[in-house]
PDB file of N, CA and C in Angstrom:
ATOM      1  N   UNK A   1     100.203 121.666 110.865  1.00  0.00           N
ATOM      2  CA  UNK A   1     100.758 120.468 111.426  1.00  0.00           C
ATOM      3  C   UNK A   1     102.072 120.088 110.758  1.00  0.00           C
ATOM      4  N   UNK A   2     102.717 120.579 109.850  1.00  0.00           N
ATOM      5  CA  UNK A   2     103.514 120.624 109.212  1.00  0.00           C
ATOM      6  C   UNK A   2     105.013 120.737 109.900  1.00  0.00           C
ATOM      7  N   UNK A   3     104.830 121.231 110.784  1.00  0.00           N
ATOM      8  CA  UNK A   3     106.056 121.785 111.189  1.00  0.00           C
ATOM      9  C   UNK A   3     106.284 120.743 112.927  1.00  0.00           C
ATOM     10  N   UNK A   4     105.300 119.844 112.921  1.00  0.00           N
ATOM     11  CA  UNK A   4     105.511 119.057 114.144  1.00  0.00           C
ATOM     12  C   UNK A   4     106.204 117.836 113.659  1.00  0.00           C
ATOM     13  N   UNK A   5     107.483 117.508 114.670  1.00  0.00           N
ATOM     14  CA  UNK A   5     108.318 116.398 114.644  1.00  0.00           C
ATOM     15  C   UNK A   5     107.771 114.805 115.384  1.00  0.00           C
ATOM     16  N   UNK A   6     108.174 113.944 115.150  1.00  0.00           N
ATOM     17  CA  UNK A   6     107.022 112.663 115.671  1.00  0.00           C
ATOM     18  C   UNK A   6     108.663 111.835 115.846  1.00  0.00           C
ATOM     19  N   UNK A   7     109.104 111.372 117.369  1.00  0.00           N
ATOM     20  CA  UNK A   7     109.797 110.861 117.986  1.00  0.00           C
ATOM     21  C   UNK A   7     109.445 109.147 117.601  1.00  0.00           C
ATOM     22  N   UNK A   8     110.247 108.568 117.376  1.00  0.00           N
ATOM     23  CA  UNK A   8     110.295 107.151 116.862  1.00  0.00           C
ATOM     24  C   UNK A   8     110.646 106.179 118.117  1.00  0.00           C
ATOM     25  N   UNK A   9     110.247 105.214 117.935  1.00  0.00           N
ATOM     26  CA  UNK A   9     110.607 104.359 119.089  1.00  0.00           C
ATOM     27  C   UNK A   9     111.809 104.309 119.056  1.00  0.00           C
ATOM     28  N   UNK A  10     113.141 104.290 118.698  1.00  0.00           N
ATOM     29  CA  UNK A  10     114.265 104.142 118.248  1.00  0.00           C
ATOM     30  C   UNK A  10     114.987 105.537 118.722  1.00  0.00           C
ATOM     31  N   UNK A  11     113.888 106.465 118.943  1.00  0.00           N
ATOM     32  CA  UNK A  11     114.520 107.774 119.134  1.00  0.00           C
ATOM     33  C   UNK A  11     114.582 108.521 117.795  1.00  0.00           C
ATOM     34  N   UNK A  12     114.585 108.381 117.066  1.00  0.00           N
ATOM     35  CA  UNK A  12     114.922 109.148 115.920  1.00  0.00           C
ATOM     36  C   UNK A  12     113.898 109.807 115.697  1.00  0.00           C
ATOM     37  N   UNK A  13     113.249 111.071 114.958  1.00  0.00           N
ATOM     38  CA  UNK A  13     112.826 112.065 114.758  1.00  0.00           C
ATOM     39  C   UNK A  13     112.285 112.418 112.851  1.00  0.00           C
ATOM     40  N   UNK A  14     111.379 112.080 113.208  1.00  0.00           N
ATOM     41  CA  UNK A  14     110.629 112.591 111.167  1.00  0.00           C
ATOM     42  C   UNK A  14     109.623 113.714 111.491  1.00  0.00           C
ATOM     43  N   UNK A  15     109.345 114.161 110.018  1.00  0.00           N
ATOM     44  CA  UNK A  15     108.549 115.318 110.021  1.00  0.00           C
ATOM     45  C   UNK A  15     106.801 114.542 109.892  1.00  0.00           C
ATOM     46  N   UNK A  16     106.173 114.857 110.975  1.00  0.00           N
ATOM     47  CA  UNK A  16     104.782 114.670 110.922  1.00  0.00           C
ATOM     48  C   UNK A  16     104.104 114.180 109.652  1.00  0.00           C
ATOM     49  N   UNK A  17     103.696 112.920 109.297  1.00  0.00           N
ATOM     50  CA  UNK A  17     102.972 112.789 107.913  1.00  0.00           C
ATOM     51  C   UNK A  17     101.355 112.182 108.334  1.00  0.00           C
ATOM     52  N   UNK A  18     100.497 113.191 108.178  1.00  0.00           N
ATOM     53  CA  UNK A  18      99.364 112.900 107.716  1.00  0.00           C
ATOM     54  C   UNK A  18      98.501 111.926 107.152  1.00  0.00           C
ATOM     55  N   UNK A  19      99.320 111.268 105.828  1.00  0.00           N
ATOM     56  CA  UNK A  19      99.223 110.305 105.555  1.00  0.00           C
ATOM     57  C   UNK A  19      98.935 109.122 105.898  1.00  0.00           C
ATOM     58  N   UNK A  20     100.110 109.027 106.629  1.00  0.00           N
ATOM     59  CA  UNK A  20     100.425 107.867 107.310  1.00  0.00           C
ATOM     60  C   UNK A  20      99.183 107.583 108.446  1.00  0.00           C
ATOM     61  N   UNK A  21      98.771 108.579 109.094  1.00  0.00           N
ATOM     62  CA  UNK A  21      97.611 108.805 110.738  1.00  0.00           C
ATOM     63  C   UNK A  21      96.739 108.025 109.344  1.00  0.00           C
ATOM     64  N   UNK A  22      96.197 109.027 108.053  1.00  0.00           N
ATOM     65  CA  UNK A  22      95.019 108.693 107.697  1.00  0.00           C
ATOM     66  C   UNK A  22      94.588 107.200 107.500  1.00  0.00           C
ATOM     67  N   UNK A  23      95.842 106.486 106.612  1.00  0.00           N
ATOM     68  CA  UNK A  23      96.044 105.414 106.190  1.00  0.00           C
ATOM     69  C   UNK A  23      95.469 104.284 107.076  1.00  0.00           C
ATOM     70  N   UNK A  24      96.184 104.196 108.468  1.00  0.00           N
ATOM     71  CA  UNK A  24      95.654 103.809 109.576  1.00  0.00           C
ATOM     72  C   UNK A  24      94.175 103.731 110.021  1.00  0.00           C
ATOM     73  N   UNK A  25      93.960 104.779 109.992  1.00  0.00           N
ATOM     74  CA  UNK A  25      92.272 105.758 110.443  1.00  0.00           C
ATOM     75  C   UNK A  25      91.361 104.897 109.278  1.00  0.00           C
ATOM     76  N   UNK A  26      91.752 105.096 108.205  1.00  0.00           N
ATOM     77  CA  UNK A  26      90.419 105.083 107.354  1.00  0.00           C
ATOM     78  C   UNK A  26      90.759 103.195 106.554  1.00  0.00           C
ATOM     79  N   UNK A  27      91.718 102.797 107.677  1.00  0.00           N
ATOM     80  CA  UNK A  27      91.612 100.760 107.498  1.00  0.00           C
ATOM     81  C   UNK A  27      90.476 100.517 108.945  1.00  0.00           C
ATOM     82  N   UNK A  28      90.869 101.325 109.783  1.00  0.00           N
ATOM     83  CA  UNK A  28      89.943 100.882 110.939  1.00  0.00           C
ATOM     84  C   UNK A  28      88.620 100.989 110.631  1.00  0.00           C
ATOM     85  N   UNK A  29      88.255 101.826 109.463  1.00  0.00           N
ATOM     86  CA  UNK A  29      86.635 102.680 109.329  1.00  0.00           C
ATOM     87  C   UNK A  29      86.382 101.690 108.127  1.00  0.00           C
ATOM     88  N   UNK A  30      86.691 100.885 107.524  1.00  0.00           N
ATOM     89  CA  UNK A  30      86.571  99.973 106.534  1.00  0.00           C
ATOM     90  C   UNK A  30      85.341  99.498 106.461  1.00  0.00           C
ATOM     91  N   UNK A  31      84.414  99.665 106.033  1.00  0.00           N
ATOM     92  CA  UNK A  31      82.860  98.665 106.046  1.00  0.00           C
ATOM     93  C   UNK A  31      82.080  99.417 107.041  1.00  0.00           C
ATOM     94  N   UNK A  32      82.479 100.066 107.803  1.00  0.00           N
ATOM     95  CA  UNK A  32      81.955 100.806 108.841  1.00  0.00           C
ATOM     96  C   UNK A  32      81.166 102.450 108.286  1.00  0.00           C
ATOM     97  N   UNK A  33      79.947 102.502 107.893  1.00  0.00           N
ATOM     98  CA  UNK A  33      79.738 103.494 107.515  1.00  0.00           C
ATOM     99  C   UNK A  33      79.628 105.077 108.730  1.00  0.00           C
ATOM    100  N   UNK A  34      80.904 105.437 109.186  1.00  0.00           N
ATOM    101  CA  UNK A  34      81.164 106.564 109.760  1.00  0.00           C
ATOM    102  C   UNK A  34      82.251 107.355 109.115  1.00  0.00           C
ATOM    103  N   UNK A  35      82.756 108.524 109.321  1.00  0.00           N
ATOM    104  CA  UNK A  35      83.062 109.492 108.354  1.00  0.00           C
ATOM    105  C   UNK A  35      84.562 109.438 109.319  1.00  0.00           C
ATOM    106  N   UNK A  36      85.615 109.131 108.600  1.00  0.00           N
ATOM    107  CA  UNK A  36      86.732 108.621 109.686  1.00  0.00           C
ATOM    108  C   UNK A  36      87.606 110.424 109.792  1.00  0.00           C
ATOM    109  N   UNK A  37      86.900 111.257 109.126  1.00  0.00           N
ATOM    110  CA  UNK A  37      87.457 112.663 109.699  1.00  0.00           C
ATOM    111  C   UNK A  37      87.389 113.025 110.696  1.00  0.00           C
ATOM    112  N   UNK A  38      86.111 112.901 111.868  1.00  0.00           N
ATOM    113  CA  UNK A  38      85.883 112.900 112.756  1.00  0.00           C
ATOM    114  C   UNK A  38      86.965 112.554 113.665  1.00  0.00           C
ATOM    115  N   UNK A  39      87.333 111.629 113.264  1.00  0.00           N
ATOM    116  CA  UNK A  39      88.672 111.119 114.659  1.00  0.00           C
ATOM    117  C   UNK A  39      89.601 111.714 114.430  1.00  0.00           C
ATOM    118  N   UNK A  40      90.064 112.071 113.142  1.00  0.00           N
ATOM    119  CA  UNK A  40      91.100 112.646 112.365  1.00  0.00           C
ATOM    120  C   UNK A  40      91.374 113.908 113.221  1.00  0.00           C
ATOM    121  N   UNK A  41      89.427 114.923 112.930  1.00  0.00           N
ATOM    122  CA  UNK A  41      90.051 116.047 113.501  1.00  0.00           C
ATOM    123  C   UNK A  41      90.604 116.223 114.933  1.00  0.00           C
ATOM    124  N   UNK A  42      89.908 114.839 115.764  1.00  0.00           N
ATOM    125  CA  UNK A  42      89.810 114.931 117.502  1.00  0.00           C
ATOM    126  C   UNK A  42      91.357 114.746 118.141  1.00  0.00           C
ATOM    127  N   UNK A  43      92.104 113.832 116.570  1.00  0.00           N
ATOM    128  CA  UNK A  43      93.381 113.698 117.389  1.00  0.00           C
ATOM    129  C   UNK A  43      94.244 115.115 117.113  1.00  0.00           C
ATOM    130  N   UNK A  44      94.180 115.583 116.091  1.00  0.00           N
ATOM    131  CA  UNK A  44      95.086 117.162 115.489  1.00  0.00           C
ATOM    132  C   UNK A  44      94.558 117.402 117.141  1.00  0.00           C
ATOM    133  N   UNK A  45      94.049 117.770 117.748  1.00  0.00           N
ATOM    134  CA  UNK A  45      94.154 118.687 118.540  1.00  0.00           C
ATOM    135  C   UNK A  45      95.250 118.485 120.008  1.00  0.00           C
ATOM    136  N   UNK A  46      95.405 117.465 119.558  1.00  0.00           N
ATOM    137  CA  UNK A  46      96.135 116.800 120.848  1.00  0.00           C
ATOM    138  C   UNK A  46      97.648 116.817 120.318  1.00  0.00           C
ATOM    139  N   UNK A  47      98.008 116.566 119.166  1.00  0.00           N
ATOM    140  CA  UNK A  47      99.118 116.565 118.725  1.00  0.00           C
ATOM    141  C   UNK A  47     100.226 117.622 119.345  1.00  0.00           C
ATOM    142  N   UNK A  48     101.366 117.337 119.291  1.00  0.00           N
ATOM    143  CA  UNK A  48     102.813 118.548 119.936  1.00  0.00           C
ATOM    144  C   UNK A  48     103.891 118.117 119.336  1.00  0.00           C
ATOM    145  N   UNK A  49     104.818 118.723 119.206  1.00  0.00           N
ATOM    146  CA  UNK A  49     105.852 118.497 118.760  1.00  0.00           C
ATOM    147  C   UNK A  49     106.692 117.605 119.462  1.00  0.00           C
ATOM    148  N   UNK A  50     107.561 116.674 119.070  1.00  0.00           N
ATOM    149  CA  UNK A  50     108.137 115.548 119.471  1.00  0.00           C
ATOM    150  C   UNK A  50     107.234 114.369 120.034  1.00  0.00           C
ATOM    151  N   UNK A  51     105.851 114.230 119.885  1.00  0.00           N
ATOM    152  CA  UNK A  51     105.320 113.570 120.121  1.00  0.00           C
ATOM    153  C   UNK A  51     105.483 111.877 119.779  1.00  0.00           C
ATOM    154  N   UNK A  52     105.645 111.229 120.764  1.00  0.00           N
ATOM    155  CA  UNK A  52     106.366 109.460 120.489  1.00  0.00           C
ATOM    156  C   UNK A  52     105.049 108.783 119.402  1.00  0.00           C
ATOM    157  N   UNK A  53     105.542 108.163 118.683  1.00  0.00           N
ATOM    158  CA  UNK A  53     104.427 107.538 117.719  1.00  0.00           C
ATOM    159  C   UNK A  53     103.639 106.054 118.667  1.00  0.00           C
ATOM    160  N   UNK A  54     103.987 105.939 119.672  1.00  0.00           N
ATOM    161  CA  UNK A  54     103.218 105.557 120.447  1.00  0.00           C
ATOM    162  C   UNK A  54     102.254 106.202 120.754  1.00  0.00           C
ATOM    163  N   UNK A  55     102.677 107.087 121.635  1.00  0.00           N
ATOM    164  CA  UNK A  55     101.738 108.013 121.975  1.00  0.00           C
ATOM    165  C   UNK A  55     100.232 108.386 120.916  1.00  0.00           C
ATOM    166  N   UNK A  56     101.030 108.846 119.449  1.00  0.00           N
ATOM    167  CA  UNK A  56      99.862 108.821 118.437  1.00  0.00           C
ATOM    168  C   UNK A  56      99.062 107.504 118.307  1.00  0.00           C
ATOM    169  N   UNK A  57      99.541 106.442 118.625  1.00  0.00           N
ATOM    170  CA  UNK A  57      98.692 105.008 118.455  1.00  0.00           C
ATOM    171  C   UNK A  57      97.814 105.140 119.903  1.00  0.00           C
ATOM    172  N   UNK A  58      98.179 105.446 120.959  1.00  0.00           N
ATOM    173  CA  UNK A  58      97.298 105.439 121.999  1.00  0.00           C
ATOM    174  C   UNK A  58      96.552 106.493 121.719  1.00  0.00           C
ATOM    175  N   UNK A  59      96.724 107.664 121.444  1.00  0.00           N
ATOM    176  CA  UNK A  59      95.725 108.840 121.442  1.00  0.00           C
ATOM    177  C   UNK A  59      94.467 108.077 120.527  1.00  0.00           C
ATOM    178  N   UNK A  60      94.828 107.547 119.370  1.00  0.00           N
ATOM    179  CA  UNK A  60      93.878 107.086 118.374  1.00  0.00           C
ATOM    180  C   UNK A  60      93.044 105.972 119.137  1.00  0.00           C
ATOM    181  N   UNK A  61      92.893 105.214 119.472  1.00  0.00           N
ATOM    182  CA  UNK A  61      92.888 104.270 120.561  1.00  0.00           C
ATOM    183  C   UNK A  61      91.884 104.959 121.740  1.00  0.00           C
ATOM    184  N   UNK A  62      92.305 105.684 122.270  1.00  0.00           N
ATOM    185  CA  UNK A  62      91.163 105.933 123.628  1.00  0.00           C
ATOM    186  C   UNK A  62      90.579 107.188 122.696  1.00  0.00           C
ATOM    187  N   UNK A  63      90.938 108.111 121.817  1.00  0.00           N
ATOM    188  CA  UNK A  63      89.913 109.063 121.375  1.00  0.00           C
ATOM    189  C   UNK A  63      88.869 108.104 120.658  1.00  0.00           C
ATOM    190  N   UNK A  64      88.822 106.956 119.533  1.00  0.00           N
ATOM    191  CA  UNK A  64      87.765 106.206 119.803  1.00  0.00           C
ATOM    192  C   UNK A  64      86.906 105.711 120.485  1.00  0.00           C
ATOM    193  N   UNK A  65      87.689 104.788 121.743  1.00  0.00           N
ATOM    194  CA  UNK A  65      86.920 104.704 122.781  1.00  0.00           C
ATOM    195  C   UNK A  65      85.675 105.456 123.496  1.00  0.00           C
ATOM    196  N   UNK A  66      86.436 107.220 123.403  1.00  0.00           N
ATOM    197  CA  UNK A  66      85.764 108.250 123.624  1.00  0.00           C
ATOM    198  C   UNK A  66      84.620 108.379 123.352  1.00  0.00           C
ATOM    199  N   UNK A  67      84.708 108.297 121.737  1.00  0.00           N
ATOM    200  CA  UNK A  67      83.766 108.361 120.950  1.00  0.00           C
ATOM    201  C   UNK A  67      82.559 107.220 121.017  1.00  0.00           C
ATOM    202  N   UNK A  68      82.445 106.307 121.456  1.00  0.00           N
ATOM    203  CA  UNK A  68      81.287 105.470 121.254  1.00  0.00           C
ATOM    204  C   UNK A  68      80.393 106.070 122.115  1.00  0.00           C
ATOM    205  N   UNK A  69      79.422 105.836 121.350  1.00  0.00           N
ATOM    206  CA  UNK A  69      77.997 106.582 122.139  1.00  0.00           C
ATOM    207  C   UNK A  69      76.785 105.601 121.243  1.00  0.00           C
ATOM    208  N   UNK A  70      75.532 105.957 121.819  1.00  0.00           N
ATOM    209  CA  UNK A  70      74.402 104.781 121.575  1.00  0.00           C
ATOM    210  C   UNK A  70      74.546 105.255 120.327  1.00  0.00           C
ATOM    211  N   UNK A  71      74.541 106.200 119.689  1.00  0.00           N
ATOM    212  CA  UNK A  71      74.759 106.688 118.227  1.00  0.00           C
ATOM    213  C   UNK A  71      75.210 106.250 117.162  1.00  0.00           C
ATOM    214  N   UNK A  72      76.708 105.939 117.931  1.00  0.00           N
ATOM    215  CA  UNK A  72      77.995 105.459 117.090  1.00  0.00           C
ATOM    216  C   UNK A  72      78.366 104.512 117.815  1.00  0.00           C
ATOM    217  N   UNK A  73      77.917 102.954 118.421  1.00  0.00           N
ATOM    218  CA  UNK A  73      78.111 101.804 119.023  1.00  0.00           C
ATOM    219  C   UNK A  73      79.793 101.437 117.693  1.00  0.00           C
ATOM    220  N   UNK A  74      79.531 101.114 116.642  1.00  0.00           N
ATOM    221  CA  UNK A  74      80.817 100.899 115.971  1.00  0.00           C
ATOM    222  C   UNK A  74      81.556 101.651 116.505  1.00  0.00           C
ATOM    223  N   UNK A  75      81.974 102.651 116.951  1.00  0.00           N
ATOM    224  CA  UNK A  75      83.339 103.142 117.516  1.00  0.00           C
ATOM    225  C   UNK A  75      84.210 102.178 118.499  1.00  0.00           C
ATOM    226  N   UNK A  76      83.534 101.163 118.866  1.00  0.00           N
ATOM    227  CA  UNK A  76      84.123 100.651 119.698  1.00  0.00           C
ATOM    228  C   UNK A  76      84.776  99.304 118.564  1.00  0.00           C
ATOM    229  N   UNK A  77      84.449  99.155 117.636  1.00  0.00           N
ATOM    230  CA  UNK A  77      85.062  98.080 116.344  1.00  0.00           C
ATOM    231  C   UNK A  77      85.971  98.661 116.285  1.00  0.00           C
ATOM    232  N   UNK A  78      85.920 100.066 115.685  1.00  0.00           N
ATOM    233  CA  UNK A  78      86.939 100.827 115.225  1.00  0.00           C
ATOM    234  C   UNK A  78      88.371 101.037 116.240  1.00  0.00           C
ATOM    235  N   UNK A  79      87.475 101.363 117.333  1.00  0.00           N
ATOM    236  CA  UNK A  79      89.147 101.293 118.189  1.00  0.00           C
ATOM    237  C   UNK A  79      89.581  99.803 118.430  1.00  0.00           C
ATOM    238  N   UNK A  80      89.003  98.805 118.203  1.00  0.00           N
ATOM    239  CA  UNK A  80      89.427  97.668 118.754  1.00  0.00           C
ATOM    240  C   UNK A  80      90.441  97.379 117.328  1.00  0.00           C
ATOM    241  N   UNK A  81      90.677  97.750 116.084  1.00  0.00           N
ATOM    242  CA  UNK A  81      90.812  97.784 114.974  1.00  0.00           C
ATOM    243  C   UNK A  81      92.388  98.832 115.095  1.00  0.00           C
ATOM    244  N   UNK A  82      92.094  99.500 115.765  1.00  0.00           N
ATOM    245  CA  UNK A  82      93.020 100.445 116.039  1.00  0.00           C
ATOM    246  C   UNK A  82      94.566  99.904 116.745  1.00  0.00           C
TER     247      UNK A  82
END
Protein backbone atom coordinates (compact mmCIF):
# COMPACT_ATOMS: atom_id res chain seq x y z
CA UNK A 1 0.00 0.00 0.00
CA UNK A 2 2.89 2.04 0.03
CA UNK A 3 3.11 3.15 -3.21
CA UNK A 4 -0.73 4.43 -3.43
CA UNK A 5 -1.30 8.28 -3.72
CA UNK A 6 -4.56 9.72 -1.72
CA UNK A 7 -6.03 12.93 -3.68
CA UNK A 8 -6.93 15.77 -1.14
CA UNK A 9 -9.90 17.77 -1.27
CA UNK A 10 -7.84 20.69 -2.41
CA UNK A 11 -6.49 18.48 -5.12
CA UNK A 12 -3.22 17.98 -3.91
CA UNK A 13 -1.73 14.52 -3.68
CA UNK A 14 0.27 12.62 -0.45
CA UNK A 15 1.66 9.30 -0.13
CA UNK A 16 -0.95 6.85 1.50
CA UNK A 17 -0.47 6.80 5.45
CA UNK A 18 -1.80 4.01 7.33
CA UNK A 19 -1.61 5.67 10.27
CA UNK A 20 -3.68 8.12 9.82
CA UNK A 21 -6.92 5.28 8.41
CA UNK A 22 -5.83 3.49 11.81
CA UNK A 23 -5.99 6.45 14.10
CA UNK A 24 -9.50 7.11 12.89
CA UNK A 25 -10.56 3.25 12.94
CA UNK A 26 -9.41 2.39 16.31
CA UNK A 27 -11.27 6.12 17.98
CA UNK A 28 -14.46 4.67 16.43
CA UNK A 29 -13.73 1.05 18.18
CA UNK A 30 -13.10 2.85 21.57
CA UNK A 31 -15.00 0.92 24.47
CA UNK A 32 -16.33 -1.25 21.87
CA UNK A 33 -14.89 -4.64 22.40
CA UNK A 34 -14.34 -5.64 18.50
CA UNK A 35 -10.97 -6.09 16.90
CA UNK A 36 -10.85 -2.78 14.65
CA UNK A 37 -8.44 -4.88 12.07
CA UNK A 38 -11.25 -6.31 10.67
CA UNK A 39 -12.40 -3.10 8.97
CA UNK A 40 -8.88 -2.20 8.47
CA UNK A 41 -8.39 -5.25 6.37
CA UNK A 42 -12.03 -4.82 4.41
CA UNK A 43 -11.08 -1.31 3.37
CA UNK A 44 -7.14 -2.24 1.91
CA UNK A 45 -9.00 -4.03 -0.51
CA UNK A 46 -10.85 -1.36 -2.02
CA UNK A 47 -8.13 1.11 -1.96
CA UNK A 48 -6.43 2.56 -5.70
CA UNK A 49 -4.29 4.92 -6.40
CA UNK A 50 -5.39 8.56 -6.41
CA UNK A 51 -8.10 7.71 -4.36
CA UNK A 52 -10.07 11.18 -2.88
CA UNK A 53 -9.85 11.06 1.00
CA UNK A 54 -13.41 11.36 0.85
CA UNK A 55 -13.89 8.59 -0.78
CA UNK A 56 -11.65 6.75 2.10
CA UNK A 57 -14.15 8.36 4.75
CA UNK A 58 -17.14 6.92 2.83
CA UNK A 59 -15.62 3.52 2.13
CA UNK A 60 -15.05 3.37 6.08
CA UNK A 61 -18.55 4.40 6.64
CA UNK A 62 -20.69 1.92 4.53
CA UNK A 63 -17.92 -1.01 4.96
CA UNK A 64 -19.16 -0.71 8.65
CA UNK A 65 -22.50 -0.45 7.89
CA UNK A 66 -21.77 -3.67 5.97
CA UNK A 67 -20.58 -5.18 8.70
CA UNK A 68 -23.37 -5.16 11.31
CA UNK A 69 -24.84 -8.40 11.76
CA UNK A 70 -26.89 -9.92 14.91
CA UNK A 71 -23.26 -10.80 15.95
CA UNK A 72 -21.69 -7.52 15.76
CA UNK A 73 -24.98 -5.10 16.40
CA UNK A 74 -22.04 -2.37 17.60
CA UNK A 75 -20.95 -1.98 14.07
CA UNK A 76 -23.53 0.18 13.58
CA UNK A 77 -21.99 2.67 16.77
CA UNK A 78 -18.93 2.32 15.08
CA UNK A 79 -19.94 3.60 11.73
CA UNK A 80 -22.13 6.16 13.19
CA UNK A 81 -18.69 7.24 14.98
CA UNK A 82 -17.15 7.14 11.70
Amino acid sequence: MSDINITKSDGSKQPFDIQKIRKHINLAYSGIGLNPLELESKIALSLRQNIKSSEIQQLLVTTALSMITVEQPEMAIIAGRL
